[in-house]
C-alpha atoms as a PDB file:
ATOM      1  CA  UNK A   1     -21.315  -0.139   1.647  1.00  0.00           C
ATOM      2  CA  UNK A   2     -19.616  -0.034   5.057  1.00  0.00           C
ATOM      3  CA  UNK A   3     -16.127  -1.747   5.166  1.00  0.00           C
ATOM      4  CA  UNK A   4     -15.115  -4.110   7.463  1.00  0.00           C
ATOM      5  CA  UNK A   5     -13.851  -1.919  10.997  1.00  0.00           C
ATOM      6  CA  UNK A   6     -10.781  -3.773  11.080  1.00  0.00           C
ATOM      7  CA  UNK A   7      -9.841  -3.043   7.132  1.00  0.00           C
ATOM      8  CA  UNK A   8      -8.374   0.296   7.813  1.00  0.00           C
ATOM      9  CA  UNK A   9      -6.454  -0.360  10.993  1.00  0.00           C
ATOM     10  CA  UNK A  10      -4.857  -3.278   8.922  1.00  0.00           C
ATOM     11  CA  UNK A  11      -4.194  -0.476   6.059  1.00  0.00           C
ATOM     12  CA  UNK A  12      -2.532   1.547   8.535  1.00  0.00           C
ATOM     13  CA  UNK A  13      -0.742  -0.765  10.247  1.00  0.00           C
ATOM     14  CA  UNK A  14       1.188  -1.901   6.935  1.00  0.00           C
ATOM     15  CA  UNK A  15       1.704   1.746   6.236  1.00  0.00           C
ATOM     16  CA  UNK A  16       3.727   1.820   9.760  1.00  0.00           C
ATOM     17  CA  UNK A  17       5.553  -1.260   8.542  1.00  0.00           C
ATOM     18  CA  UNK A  18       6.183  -0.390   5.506  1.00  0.00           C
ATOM     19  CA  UNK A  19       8.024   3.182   6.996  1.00  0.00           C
ATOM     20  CA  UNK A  20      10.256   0.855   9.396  1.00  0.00           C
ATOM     21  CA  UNK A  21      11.008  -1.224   6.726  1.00  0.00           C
ATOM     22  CA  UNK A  22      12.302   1.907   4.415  1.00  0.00           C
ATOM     23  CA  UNK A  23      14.280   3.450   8.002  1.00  0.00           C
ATOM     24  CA  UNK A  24      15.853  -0.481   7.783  1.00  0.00           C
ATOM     25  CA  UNK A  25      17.358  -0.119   4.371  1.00  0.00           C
ATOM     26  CA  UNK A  26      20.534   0.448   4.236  1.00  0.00           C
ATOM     27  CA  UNK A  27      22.116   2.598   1.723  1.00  0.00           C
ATOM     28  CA  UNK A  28      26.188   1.284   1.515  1.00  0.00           C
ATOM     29  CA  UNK A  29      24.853  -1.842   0.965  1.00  0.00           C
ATOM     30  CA  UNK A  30      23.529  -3.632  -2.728  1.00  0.00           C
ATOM     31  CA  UNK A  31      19.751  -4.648  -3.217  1.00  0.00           C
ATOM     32  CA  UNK A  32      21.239  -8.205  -3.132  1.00  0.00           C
ATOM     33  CA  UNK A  33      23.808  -7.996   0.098  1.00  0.00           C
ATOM     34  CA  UNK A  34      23.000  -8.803   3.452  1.00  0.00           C
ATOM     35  CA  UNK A  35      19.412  -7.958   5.587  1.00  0.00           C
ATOM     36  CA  UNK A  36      18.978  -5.505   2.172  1.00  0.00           C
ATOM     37  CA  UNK A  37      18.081  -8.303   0.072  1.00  0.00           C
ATOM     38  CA  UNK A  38      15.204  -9.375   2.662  1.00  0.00           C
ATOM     39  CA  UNK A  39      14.112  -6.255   3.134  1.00  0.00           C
ATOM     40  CA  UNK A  40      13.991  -6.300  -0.687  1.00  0.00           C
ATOM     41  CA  UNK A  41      11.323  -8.939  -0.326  1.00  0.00           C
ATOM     42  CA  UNK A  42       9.254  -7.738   2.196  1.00  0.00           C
ATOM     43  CA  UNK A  43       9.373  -4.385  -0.015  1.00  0.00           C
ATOM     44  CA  UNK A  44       7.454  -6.820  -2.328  1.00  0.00           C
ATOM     45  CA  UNK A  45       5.310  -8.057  -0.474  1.00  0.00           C
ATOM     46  CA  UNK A  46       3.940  -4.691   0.945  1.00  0.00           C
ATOM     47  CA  UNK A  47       3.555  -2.937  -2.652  1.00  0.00           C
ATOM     48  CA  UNK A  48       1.810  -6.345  -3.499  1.00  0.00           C
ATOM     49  CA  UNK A  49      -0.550  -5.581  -0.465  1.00  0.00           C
ATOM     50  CA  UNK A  50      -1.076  -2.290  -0.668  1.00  0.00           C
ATOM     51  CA  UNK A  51      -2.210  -2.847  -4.930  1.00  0.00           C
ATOM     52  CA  UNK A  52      -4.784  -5.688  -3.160  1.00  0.00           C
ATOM     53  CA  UNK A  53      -5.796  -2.453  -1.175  1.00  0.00           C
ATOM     54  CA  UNK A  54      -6.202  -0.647  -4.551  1.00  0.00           C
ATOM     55  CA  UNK A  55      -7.870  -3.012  -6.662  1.00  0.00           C
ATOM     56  CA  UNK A  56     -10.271  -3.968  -4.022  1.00  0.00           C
ATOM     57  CA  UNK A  57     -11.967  -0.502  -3.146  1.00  0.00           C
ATOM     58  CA  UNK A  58     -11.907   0.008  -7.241  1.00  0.00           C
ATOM     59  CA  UNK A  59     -14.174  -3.021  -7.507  1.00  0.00           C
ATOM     60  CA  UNK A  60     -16.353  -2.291  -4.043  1.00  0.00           C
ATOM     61  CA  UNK A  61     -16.412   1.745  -5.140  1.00  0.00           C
ATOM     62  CA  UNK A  62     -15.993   1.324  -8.755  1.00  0.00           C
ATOM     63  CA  UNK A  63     -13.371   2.983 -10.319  1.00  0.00           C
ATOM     64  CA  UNK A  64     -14.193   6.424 -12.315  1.00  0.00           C
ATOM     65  CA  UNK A  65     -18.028   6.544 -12.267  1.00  0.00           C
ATOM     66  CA  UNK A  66     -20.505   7.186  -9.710  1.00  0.00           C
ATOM     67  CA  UNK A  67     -20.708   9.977  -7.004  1.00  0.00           C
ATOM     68  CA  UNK A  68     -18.623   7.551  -4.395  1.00  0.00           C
ATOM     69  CA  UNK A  69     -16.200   5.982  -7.150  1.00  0.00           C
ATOM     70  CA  UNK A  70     -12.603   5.648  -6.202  1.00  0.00           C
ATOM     71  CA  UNK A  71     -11.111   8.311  -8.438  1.00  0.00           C
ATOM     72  CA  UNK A  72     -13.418  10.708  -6.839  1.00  0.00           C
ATOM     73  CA  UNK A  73     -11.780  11.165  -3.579  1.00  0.00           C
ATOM     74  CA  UNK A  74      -8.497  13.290  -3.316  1.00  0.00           C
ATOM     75  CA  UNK A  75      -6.695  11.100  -0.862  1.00  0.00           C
ATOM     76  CA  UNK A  76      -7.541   7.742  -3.284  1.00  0.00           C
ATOM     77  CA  UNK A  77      -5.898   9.538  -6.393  1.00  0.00           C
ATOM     78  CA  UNK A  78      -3.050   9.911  -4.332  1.00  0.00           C
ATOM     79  CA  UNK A  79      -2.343   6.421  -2.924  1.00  0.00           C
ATOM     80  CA  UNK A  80      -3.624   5.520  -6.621  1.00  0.00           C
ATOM     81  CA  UNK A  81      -0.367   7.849  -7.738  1.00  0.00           C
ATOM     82  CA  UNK A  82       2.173   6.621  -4.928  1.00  0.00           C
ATOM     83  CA  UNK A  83       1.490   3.374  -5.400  1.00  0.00           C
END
C-alpha cells in the first residue's frame, strides 16, 4: 500500500513546527504564564497529531506481524519510543 505523497511532507512539516515551538518555550517562565501556556497547547495538539501518525500506519501496516508491520522498521520503533 502506497501512502498518500503529501502524508510525509505533512509529517515533516509538523516535525519542523513542533522544533520551533520547543526553541519558543521559555524556561523563567511557568507552564501556565504568558505565550508558555499557549505554547503549552499547541504542545498538545502536536503530540495528539503525531499519535494520529502512529496509530494510523499501525492499522495500514499492522502493528507486530507481517514482513512490512510497523514494529519492524528501526526508525518506527523509534518515533513509537519518542512519542
Amino acid at each position: 500500500m502506497a501512502p498518500h505523497p503529501l502524508y510525509n511532507p505533512a509529517i515533516l512539516c509538523l516535525i519542523f513546527g513542533n522544533s520551533v515551538l520547543l526553541a519558543c518555550v521559555d524556561p523563567c517562565l511557568g507552564d501556565t504564564e504568558g505565550s508558555n501556556n499557549l505554547l503549552n497547547q499547541l504542545d498538545t495538539f502536536f503530540t495528539l497529531m503525531f499519535m494520529l501518525d502512529i496509530i494510523f500506519k499501525a492499522i495500514s501496516l499492522g502493528l507486530i506481524m507481517g514482513y512490512d508491520s510497523y514494529l519492524s522498521d528501526n526508525w518506527n520503533i523509534l518515533d513509537f519510543v519518542l512519542v
